[in-house]
N, C-alpha and C. Protein backbone atom coordinates (compact mmCIF):
# COMPACT_ATOMS: atom_id res chain seq x y z
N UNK A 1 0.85 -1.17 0.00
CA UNK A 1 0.00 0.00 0.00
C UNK A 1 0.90 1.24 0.00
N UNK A 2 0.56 1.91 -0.78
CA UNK A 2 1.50 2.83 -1.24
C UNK A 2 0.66 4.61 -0.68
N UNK A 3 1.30 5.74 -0.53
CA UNK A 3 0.79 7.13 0.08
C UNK A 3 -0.05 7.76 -1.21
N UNK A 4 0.09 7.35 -2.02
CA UNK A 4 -0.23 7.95 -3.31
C UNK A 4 -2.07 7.14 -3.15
N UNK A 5 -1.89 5.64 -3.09
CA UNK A 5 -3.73 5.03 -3.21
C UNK A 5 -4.11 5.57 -1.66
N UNK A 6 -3.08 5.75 -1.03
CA UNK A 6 -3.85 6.03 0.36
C UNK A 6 -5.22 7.64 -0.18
N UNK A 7 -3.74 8.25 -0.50
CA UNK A 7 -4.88 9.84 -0.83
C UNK A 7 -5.60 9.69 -1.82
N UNK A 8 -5.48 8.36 -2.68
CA UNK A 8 -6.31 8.67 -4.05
C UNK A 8 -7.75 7.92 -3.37
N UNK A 9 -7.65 7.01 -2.80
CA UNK A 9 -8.74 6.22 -1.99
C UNK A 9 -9.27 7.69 -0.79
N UNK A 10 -8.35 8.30 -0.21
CA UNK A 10 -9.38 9.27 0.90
C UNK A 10 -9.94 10.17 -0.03
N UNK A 11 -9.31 10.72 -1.12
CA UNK A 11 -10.24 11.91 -2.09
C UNK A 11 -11.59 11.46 -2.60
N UNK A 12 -11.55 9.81 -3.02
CA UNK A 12 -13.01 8.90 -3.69
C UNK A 12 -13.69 9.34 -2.47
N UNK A 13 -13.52 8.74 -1.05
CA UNK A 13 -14.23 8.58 -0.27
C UNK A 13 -14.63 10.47 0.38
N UNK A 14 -13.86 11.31 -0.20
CA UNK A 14 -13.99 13.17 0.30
C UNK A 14 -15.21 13.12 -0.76
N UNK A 15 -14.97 12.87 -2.01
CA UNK A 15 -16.17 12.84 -3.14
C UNK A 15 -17.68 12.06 -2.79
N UNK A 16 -17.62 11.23 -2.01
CA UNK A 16 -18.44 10.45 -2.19
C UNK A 16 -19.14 11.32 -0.94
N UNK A 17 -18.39 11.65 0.23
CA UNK A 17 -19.06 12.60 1.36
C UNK A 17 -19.71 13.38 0.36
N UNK A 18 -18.99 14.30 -0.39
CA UNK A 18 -19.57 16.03 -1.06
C UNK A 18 -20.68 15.27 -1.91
N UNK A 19 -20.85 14.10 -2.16
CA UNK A 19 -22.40 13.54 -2.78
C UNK A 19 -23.20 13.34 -2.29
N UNK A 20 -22.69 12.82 -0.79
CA UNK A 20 -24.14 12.22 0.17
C UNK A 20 -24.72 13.66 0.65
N UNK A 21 -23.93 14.58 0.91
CA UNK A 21 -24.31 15.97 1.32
C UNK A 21 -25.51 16.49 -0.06
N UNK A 22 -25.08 16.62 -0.79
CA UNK A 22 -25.95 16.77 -2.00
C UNK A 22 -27.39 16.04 -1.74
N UNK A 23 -27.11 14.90 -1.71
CA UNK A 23 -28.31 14.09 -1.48
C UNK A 23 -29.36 14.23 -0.34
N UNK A 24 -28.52 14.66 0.99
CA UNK A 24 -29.14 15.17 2.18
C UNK A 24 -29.60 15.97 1.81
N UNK A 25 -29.49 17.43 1.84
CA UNK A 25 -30.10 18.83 1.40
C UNK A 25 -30.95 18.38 0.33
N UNK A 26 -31.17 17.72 -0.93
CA UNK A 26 -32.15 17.80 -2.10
C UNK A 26 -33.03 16.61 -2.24
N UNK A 27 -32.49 15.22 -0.70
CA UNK A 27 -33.68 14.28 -0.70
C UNK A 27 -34.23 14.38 0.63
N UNK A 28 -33.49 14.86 1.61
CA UNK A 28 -33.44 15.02 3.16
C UNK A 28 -34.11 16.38 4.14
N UNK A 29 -34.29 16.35 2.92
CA UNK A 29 -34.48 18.42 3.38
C UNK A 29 -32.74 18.56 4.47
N UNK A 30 -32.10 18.09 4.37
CA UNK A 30 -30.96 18.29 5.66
C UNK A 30 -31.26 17.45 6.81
N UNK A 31 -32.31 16.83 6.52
CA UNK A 31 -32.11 16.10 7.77
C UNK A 31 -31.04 15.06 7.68
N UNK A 32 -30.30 14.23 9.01
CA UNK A 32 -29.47 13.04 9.00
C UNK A 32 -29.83 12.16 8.28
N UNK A 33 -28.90 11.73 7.77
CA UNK A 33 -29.28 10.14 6.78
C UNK A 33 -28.92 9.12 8.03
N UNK A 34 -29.55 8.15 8.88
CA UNK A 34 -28.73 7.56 9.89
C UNK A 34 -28.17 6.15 9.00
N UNK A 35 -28.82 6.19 7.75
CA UNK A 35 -28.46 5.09 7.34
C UNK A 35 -27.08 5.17 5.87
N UNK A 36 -26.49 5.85 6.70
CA UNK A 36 -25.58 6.65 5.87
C UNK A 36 -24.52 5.90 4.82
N UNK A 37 -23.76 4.94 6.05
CA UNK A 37 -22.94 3.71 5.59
C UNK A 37 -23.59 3.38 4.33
N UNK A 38 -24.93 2.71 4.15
CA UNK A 38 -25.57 1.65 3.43
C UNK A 38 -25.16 3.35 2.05
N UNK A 39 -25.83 4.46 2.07
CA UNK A 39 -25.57 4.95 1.07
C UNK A 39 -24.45 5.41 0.41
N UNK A 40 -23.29 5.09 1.66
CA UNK A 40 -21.88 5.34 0.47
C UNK A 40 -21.31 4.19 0.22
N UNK A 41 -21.68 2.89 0.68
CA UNK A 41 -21.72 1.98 0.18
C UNK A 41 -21.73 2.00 -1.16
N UNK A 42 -23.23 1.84 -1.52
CA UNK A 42 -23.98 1.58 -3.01
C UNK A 42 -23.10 2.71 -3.78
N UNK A 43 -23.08 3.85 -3.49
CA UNK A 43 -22.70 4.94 -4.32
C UNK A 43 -21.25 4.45 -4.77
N UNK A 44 -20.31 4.58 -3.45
CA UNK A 44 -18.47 3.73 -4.07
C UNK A 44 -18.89 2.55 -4.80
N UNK A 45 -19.42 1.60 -4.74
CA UNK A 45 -19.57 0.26 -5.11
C UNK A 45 -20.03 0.70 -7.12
N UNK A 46 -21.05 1.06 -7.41
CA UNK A 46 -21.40 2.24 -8.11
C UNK A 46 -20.71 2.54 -9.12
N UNK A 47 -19.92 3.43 -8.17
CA UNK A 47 -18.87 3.99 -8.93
C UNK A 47 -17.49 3.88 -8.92
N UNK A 48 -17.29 2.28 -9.02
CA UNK A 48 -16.04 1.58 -9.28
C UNK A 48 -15.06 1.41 -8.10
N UNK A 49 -14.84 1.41 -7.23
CA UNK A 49 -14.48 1.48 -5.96
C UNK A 49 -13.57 -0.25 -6.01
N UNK A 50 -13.65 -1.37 -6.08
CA UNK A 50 -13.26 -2.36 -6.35
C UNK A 50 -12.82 -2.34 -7.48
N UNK A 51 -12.80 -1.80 -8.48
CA UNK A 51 -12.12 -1.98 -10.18
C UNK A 51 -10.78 -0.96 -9.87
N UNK A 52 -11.35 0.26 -9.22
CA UNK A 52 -10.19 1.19 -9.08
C UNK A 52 -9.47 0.85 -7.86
N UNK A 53 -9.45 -0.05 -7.20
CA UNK A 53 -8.48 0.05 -5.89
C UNK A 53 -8.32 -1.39 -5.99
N UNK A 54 -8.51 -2.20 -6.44
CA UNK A 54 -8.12 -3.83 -6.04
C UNK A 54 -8.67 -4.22 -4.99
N UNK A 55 -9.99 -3.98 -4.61
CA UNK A 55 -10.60 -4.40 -3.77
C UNK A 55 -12.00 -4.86 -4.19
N UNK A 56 -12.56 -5.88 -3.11
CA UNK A 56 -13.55 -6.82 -3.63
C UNK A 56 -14.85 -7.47 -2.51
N UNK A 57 -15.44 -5.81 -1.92
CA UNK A 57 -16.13 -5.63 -0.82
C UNK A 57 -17.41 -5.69 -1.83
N UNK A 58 -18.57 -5.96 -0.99
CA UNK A 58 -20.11 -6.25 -1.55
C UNK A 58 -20.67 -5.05 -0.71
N UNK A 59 -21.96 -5.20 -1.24
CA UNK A 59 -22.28 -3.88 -0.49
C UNK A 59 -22.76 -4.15 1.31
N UNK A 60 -22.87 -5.05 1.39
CA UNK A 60 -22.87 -5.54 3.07
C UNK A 60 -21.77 -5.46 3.63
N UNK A 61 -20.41 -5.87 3.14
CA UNK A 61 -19.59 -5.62 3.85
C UNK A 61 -18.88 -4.38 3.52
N UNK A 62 -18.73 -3.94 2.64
CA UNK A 62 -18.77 -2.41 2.96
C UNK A 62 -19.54 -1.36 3.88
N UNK A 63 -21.19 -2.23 3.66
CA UNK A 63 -21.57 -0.89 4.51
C UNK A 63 -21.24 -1.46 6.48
N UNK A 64 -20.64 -2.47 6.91
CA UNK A 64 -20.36 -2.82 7.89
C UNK A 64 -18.96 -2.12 8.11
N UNK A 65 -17.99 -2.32 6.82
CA UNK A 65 -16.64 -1.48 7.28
C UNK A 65 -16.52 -0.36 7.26
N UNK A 66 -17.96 0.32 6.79
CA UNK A 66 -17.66 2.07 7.05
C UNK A 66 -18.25 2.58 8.75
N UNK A 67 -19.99 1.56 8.69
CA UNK A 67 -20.20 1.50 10.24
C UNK A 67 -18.87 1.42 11.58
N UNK A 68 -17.88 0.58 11.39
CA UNK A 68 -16.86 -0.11 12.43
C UNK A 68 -15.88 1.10 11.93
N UNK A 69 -15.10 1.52 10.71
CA UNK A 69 -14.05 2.18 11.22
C UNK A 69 -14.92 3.56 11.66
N UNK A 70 -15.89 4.07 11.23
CA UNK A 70 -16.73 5.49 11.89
C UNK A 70 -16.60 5.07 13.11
N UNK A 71 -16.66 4.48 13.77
CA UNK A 71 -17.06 3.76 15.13
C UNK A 71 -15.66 4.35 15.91
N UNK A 72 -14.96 3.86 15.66
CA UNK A 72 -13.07 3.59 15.82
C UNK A 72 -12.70 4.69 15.41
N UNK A 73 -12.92 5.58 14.41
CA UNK A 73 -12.19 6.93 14.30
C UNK A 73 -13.28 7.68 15.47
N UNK A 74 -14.26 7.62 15.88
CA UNK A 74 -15.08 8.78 16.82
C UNK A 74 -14.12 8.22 18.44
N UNK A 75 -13.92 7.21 18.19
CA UNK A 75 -13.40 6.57 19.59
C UNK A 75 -12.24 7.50 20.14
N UNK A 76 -11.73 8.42 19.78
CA UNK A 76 -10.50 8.43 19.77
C UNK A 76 -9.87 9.95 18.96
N UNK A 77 -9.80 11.05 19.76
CA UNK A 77 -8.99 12.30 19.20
C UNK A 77 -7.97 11.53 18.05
N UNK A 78 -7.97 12.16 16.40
CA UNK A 78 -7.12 12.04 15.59
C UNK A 78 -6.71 12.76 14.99
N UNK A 79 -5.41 12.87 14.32
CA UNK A 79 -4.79 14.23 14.22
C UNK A 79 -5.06 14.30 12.27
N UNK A 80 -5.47 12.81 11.80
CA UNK A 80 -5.47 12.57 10.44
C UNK A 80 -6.73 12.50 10.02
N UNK A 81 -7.60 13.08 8.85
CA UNK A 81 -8.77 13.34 8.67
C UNK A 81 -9.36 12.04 8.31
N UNK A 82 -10.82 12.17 8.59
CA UNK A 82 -11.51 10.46 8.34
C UNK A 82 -11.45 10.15 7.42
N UNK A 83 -11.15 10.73 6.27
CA UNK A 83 -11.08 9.91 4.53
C UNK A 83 -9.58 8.95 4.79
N UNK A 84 -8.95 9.72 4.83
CA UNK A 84 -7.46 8.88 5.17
C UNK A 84 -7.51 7.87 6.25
N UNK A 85 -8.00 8.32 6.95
CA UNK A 85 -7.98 6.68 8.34
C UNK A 85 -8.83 5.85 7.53
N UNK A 86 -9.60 5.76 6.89
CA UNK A 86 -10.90 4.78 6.31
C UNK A 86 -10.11 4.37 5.37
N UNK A 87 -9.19 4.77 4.32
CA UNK A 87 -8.50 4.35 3.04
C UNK A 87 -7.34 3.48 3.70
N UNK A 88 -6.57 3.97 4.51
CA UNK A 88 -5.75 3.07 5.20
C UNK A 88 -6.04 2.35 5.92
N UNK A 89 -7.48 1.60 6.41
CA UNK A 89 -7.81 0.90 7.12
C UNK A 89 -8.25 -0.03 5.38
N UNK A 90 -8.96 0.47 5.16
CA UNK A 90 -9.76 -0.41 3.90
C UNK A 90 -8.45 -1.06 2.74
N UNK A 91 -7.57 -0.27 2.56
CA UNK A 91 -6.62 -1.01 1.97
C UNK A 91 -5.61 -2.01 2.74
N UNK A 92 -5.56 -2.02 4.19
CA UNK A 92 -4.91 -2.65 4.75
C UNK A 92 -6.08 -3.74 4.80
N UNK A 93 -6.99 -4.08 4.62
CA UNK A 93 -7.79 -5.55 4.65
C UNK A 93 -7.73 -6.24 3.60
């Protein structure tokens, strides 16, 4: 795993936030999506997320590994932003 897929994997996953936000405000009125995981799931999955990174998550276990590392990055003051802890967690599996 190299620093280069680390940031190219946290920018997919910065993009895929600046979409679900989109989606909140114009399907949500702003309200919380609590089912948030399940929608950046489908959306990365979607939009190539396994073709572009060498990875080979379904949408269940994706939306379980975004639930658990969210979980684990709130646990815990971090000095590195959540796209990057999630890309280096997800490429290290």
């Amino acid at each position: 795993m190299t620093l280069e897929k680390i940031e190219e994997l946290g920018f997919f996953l910065y993009e895929t936030q600046k979409n679900h936000h989109t989606y909140q405000v114009e399907n949500l009125t702003g309200d919380a999506n609590i089912e948030w995981a399940g929608w950046y799931a489908n959306f990365m999955l979607e939009n190539g997320l396994n073709d572009r990174f060498g990875l080979a998550y379904n949408q269940q276990g994706l939306t379980r590994f975004l639930q658990d590392a969210d979980n684990e990055f709130r646990s815990e003051e971090r000095e590195e932003r959540w796209s990057v802890f999630y890309a280096r967690k997800m490429l290290d599996n």
